[in-house]
Protein backbone atom coordinates (compact mmCIF):
# COMPACT_ATOMS: atom_id res chain seq x y z
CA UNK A 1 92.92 75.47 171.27
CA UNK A 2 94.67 72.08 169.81
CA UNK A 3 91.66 71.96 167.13
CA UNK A 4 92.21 75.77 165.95
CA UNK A 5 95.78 74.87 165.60
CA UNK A 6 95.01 72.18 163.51
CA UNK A 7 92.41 74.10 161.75
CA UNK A 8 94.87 77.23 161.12
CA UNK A 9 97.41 74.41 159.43
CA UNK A 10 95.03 72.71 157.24
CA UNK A 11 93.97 76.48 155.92
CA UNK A 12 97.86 77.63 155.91
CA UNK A 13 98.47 74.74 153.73
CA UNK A 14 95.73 75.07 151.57
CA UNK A 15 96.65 78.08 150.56
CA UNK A 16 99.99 77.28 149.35
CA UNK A 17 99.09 74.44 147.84
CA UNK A 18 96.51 77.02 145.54
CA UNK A 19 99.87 78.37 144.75
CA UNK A 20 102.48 75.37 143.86
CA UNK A 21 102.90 72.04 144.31
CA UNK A 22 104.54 71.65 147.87
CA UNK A 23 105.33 68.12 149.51
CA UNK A 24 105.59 69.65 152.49
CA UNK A 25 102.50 71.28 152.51
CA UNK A 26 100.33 68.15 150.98
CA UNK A 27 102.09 65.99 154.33
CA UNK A 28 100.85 68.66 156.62
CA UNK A 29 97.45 69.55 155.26
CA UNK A 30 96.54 65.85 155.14
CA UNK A 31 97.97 65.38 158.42
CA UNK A 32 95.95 68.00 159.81
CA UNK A 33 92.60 67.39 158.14
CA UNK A 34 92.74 63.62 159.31
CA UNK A 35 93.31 64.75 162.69
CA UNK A 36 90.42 67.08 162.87
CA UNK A 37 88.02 64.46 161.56
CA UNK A 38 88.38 62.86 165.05
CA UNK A 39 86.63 65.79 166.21
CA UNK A 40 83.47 65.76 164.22
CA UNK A 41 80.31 64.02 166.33
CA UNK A 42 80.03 61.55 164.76
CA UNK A 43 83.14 59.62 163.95
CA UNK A 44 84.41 56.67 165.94
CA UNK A 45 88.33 57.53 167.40
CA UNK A 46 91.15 54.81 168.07
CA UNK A 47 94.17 56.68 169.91
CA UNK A 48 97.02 54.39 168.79
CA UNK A 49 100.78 54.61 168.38
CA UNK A 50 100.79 55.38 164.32
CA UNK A 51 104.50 54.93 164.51
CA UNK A 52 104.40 51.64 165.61
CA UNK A 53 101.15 50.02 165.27
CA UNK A 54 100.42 48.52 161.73
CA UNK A 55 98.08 51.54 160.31
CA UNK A 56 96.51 49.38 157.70
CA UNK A 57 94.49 47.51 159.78
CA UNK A 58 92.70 50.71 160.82
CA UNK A 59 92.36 51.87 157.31
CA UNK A 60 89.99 48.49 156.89
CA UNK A 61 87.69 50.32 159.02
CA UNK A 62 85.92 53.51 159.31
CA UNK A 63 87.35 55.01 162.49
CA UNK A 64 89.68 58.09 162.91
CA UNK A 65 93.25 56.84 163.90
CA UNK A 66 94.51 59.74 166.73
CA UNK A 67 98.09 59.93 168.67
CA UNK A 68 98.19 62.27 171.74
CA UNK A 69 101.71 62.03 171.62
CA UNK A 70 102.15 63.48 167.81
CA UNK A 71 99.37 66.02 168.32
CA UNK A 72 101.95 66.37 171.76
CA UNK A 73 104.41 67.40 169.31
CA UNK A 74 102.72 69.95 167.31
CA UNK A 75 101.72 71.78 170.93
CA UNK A 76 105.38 71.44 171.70
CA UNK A 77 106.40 73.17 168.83
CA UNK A 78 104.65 76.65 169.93
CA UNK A 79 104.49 78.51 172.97
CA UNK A 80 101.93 76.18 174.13
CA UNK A 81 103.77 73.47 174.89
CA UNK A 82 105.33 74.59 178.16
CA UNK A 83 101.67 75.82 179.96
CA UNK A 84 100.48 72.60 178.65
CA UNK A 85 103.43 70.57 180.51
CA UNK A 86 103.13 72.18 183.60
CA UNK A 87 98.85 71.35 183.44
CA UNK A 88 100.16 67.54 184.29
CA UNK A 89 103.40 68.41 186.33
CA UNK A 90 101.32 70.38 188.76
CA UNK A 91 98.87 67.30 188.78
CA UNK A 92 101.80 65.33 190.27
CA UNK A 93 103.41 63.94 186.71
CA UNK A 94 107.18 64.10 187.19
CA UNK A 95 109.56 65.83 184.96
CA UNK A 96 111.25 62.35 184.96
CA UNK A 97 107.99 61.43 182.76
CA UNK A 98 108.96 61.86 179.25
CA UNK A 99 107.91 65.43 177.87
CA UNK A 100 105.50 64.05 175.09
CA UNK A 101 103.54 62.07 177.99
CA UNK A 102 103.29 65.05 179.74
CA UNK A 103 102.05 67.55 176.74
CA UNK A 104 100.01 64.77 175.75
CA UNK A 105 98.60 64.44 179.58
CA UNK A 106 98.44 68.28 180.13
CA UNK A 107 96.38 68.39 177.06
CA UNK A 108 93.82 66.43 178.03
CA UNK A 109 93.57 67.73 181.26
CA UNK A 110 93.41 71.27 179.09
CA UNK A 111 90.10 69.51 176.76
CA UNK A 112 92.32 69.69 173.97
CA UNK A 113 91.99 66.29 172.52
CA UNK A 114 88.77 64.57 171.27
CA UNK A 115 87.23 61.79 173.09
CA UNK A 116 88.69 58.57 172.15
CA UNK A 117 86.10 55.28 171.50
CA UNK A 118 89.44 52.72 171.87
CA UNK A 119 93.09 53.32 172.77
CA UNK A 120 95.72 50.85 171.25
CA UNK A 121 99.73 51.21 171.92
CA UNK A 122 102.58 48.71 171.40
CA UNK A 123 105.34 46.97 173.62
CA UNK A 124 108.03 48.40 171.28
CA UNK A 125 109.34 52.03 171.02
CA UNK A 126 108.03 53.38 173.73
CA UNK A 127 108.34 52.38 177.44
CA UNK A 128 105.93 55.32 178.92
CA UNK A 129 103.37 54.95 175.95
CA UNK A 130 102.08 52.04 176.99
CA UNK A 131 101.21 53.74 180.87
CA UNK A 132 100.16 56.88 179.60
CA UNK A 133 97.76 55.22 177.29
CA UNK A 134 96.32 53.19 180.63
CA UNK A 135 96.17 56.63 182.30
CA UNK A 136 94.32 58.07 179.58
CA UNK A 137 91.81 55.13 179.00
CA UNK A 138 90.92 55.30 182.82
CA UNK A 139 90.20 58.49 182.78
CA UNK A 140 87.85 58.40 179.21
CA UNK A 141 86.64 55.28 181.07
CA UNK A 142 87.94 53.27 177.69
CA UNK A 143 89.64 49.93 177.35
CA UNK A 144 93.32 50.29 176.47
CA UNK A 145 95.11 47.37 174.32
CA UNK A 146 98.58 46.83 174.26
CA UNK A 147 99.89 44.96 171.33
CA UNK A 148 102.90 42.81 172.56
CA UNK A 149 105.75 41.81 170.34
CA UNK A 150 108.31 39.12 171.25
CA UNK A 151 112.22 40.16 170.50
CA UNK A 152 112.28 36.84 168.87
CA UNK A 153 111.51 36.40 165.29
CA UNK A 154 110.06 32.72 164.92
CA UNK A 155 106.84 30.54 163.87
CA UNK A 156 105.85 30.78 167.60
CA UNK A 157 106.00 34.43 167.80
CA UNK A 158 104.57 35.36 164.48
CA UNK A 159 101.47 33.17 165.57
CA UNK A 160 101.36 34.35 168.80
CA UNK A 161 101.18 38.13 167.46
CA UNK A 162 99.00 37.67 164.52
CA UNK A 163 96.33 36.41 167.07
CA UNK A 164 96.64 39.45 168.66
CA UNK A 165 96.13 41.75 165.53
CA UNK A 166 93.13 39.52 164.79
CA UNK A 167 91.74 40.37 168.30
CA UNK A 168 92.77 43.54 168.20
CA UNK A 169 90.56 44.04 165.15
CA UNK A 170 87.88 42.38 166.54
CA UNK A 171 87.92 45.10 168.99
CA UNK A 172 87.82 47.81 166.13
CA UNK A 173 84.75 45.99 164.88
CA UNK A 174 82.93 45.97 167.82
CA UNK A 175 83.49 49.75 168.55
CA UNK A 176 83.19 51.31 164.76
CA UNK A 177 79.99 48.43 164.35
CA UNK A 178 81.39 46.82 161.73
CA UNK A 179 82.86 43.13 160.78
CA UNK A 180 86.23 43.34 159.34
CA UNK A 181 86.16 43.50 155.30
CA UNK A 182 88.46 40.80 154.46
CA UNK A 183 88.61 42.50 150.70
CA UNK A 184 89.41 45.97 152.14
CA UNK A 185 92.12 44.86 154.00
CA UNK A 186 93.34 43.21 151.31
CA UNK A 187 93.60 46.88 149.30
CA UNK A 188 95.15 48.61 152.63
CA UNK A 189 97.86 45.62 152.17
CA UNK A 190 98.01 46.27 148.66
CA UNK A 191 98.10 50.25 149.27
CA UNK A 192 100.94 49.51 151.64
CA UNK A 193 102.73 47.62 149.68
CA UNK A 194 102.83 50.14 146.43
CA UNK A 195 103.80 53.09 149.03
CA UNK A 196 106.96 50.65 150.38
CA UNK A 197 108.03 50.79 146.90
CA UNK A 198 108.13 54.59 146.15
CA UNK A 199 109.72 54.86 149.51
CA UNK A 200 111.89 52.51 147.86
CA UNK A 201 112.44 54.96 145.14
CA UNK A 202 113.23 57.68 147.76
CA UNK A 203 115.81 55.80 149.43
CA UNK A 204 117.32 55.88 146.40
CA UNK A 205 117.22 59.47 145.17
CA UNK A 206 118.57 60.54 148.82
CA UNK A 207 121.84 59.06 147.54
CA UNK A 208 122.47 61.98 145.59
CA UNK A 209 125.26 64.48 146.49
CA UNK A 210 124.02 67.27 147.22
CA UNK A 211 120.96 65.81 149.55
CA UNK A 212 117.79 66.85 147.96
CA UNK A 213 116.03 67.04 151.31
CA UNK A 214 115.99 68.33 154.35
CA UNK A 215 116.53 66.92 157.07
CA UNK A 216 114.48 67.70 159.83
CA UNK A 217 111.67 66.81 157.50
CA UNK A 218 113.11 63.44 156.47
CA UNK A 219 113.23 62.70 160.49
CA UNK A 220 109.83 64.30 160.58
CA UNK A 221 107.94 62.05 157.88
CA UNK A 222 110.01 59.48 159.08
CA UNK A 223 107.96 59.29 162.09
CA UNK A 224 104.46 60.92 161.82
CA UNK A 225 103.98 59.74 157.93
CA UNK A 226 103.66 56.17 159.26
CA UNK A 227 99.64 57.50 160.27
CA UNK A 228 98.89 57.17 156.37
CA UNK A 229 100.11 53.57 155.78
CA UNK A 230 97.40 51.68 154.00
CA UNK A 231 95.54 54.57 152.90
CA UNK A 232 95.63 56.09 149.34
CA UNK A 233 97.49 59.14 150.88
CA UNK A 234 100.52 57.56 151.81
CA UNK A 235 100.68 57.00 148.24
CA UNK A 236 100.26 60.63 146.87
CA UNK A 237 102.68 61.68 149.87
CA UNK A 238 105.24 59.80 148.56
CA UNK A 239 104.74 60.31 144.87
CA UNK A 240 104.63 63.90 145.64
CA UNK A 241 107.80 63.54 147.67
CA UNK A 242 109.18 62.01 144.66
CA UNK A 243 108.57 64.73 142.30
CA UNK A 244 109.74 67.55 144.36
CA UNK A 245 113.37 65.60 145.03
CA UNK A 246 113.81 65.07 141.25
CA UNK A 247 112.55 68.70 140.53
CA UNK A 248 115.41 69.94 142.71
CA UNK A 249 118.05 67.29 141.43
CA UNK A 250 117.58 68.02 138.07
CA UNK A 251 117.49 72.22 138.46
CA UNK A 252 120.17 71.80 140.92
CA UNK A 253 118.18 73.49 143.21
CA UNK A 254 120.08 71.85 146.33
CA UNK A 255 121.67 73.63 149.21
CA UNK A 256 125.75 72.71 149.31
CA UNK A 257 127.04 69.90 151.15
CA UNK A 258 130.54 69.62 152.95
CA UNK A 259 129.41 66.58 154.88
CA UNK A 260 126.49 63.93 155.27
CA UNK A 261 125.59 62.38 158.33
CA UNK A 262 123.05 59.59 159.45
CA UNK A 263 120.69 60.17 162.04
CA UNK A 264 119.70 58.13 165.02
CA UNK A 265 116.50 58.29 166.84
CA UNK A 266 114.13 61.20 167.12
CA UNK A 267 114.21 65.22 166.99
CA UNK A 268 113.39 68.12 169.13
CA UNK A 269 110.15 69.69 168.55
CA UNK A 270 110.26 72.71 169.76
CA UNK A 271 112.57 75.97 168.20
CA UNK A 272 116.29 75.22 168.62
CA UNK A 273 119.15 75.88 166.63
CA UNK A 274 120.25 72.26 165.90
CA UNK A 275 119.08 71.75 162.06
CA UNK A 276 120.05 75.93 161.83
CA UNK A 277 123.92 74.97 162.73
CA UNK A 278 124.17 72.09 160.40
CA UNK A 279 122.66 74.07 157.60
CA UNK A 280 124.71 77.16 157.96
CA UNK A 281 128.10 74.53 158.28
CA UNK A 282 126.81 72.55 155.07
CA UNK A 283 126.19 69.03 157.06
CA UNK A 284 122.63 67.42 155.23
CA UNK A 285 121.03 64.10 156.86
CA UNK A 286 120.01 61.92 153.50
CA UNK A 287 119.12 59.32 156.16
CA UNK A 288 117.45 58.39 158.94
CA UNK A 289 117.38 54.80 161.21
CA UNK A 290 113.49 55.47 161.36
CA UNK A 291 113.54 55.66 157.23
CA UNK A 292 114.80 52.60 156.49
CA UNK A 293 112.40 50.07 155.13
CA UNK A 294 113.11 46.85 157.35
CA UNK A 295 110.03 44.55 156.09
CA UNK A 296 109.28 43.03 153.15
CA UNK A 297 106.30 43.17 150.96
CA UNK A 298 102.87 41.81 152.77
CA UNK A 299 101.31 38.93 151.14
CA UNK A 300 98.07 39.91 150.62
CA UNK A 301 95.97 36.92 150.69
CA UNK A 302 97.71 36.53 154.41
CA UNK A 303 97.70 40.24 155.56
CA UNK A 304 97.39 39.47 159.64
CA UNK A 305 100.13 37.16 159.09
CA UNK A 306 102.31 39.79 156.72
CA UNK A 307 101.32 42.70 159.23
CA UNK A 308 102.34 40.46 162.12
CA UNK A 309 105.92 39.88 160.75
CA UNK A 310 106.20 43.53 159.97
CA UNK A 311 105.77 43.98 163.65
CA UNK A 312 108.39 41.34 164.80
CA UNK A 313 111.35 42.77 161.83
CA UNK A 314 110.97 46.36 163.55
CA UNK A 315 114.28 47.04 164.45
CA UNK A 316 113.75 49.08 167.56
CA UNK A 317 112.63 45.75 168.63
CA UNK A 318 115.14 42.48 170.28
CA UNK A 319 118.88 42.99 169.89
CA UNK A 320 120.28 46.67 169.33
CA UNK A 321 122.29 45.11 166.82
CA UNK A 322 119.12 45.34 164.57
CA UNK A 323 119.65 49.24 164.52
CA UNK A 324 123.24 49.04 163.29
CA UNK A 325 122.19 46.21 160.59
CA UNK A 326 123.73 47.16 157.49
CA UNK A 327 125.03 50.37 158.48
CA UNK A 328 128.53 49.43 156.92
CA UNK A 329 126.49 49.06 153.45
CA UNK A 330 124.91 52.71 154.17
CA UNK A 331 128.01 54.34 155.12
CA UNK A 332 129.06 53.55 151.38
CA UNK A 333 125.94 54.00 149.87
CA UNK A 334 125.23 57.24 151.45
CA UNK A 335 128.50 58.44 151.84
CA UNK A 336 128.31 58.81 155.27
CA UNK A 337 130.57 61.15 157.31
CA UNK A 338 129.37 60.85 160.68
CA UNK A 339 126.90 60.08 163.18
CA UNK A 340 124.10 61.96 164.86
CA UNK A 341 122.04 60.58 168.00
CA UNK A 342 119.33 62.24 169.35
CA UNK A 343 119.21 61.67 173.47
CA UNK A 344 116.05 62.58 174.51
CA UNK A 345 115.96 61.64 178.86
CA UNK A 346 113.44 59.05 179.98
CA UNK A 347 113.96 57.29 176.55
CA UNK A 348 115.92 53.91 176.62
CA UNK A 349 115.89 53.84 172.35
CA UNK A 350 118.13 56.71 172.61
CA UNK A 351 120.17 57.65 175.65
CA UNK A 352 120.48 54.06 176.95
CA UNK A 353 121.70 52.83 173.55
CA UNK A 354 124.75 55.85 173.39
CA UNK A 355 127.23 52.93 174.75
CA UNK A 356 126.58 50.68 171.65
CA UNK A 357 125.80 52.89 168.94
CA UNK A 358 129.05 54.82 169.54
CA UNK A 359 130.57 51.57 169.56
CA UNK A 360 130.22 50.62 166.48
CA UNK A 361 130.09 53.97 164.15
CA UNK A 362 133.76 54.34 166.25
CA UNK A 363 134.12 50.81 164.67
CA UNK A 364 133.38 52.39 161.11
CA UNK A 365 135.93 55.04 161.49
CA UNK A 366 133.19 57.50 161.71
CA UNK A 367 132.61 60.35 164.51
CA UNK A 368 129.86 60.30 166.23
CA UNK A 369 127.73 62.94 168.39
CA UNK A 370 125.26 62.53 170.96
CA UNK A 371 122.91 65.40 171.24
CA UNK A 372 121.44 65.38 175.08
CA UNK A 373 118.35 67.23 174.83
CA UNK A 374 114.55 67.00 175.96
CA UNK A 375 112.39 65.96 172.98
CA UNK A 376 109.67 68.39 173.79
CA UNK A 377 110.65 70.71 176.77
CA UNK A 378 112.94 74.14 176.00
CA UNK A 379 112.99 74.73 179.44
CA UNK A 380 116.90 72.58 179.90
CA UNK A 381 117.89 74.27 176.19
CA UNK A 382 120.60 75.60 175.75
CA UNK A 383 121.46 76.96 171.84
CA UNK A 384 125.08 78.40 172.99
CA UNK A 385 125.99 75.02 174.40
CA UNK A 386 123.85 73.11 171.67
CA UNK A 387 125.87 75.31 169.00
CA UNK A 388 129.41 74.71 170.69
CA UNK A 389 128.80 70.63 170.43
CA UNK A 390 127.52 71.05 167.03
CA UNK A 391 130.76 72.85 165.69
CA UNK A 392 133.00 70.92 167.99
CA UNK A 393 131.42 67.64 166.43
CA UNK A 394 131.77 69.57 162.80
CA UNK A 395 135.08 70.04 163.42
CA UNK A 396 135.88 66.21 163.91
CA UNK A 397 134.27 65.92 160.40
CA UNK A 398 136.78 68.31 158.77
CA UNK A 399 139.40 66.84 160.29
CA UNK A 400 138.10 63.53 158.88
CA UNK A 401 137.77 64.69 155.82
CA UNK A 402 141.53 66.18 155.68
């Protein structure tokens, strides 16, 4: 079922893209074709966290990168995705388990996924991640590695995690049957590095008044574009991306804009009103914490070492103060109204971090909204109450504004 979805997307796509150049539908066609590539026979499959884990080291190898939790999100988003839930809460998985754990559980149990050959997750992010991926590697009969990342930022730690990536390619090797290409991981550094800087570039143009972009695809790509870093179509993406924001800023094709406000965390999946609400009321999101570049360019000739201290500057890592770095700057830069925090339960980067983050966007002089609501399960949605907070919060930012 998961593999016709994908299937329908990549020909959906396809076809627009026969018809006019499309960001959007470049992301989601290569998105989708990558994904079902991990179903053909013969391809080697590492399950991995492509949010967090440092995607270029795959793209030195010739294995299919797949995350149960992201193909989680795209069952989530139809009428699937509450069947699919209930296939692991009826096996015992508690609704206190995060929703994407449970999609992603519910469709294995359903054969959705393909067979994974390795299964790789971080310490960082994502509490549950790390146990689901044990659950699912017992039950493939697969070794699961956990990359673990110190909150400390020092020669000891940057050591102490570059040894892992080096093992942790190893590992690759041994399953895809090849040594690591020191010269090919020297272009996915190199790739990486020329996509930072056209992020870079986008950064910039989402300072413009109107936003150019939406935002529940800047959140989006924010998160799932990470799978492409090191690879040639991170690139395109972003030179695409690129294009289409310029198109619209010099047409003026943009929608009008009474207010701009950052976003914090993640987004729901499924149908809801949220993105509807701050359309219709003229609130855009030209940023994103999960946007922001945090690293620096990878030195190449040391790309274990660059990768590894890519890993340790990630700011949902250490100190929550590394969320809120430079947020004053933004606020001016992006002409920031307000705040936005998305509080998925079962997630301590967003509803345990409400006290803090509040804290200090009060600090700004900004207002600030925390949306409770399940990441991937309607069931607890509400769009009359999601719509009242919404306008209540809107109305904070008029008053503001006055």
């Amino acid at each position: 079922m998961f593999k016709q979805m994908l299937q329908f997307m990549a020909q959906q796509t396809g076809d627009v893209l026969k018809e006019k150049r499309s960001f959007r539908a470049l992301w989601y066609k290569e998105w989708a074709e990558l994904f079902l590539k991990a179903y053909e026979p013969d391809k080697k499959v590492v399950y991995t966290s492509l949010y967090a884990f440092p995607m270029e080291i795959l793209a030195a190898f010739d294995v299919i990168p797949f995350d149960f939790e992201i193909a989680g999100s795209l069952i989530a988003s139809t009428e699937m995705g509450v069947p699919t839930m209930l296939e692991a809460e009826n096996r015992g998985y508690s609704l206190d388990v995060c929703s994407f754990h449970r999609v992603g559980l519910g469709g294995f149990f359903k054969g959705y996924f393909p067979q994974p050959d390795l299964l790789i997750t971080t310490s960082y992010y994502c509490d549950g991640k790390a146990k689901a991926n044990d659950i699912f590697a017992t039950m493939h009969g697969k070794e699961p590695l956990l990359l673990y990342v110190p909150a400390e930022v020092n020669k000891d730690s940057l050591s102490y995690v570059e040894k892992q990536l080096r093992q942790i390619a190893g590992k690759i090797g041994e399953i895809s049957g090849q040594k690591l290409d020191e010269d090919r991981l020297k272009e996915a550094v190199r790739s990486s590095n020329r996509a930072r800087r056209s992020h870079v570039q986008i950064l910039e143009l989402l300072k413009h008044s109107p936003c150019p972009w939406d935002g529940r695809d800047l959140i989006g790509y924010s998160i799932n574009g990470n799978l492409f870093w090191g690879s040639p179509v991170m690139e395109r993406l972003n030179t695409a991306l690129i294009e289409e924001l310029q198109m619209r800023i010099n047409t003026g094709k943009l929608r009008p804009e009474r207010h701009r406000v950052y976003w914090f965390a993640w987004l729901p999946t499924y149908p809801s009103n949220l993105f509807e609400t701050l359309i219709k009321n003229q609130v855009s999101v030209p940023l994103c914490e999960t946007f922001r570049v945090f690293w620096d360019e990878i030195n190449e000739d040391k790309p274990f070492e660059g990768l590894a201290l890519k890993c340790l500057k990630n700011p949902f890592i250490g100190p929550i103060n590394r969320r809120i770095d430079g947020l004053d700057k933004i606020k001016h830069a992006y002409s920031i109204d307000g705040a936005i925090l998305f509080a998925t339960p079962a997630c301590r980067q967003s509803k345990a971090a409400y006290r803090i983050l509040k804290e200090f966007v009060d600090s700004l002089g900004l207002p600030f909204l925390m949306l409770d609501m399940d990441i991937a399960d309607p069931r607890g949605y509400s769009p009359e109450q999601n719509r009242t907070r919404i306008e209540g919060f809107i109305e904070l930012l008029e008053n503001r504004n006055a």
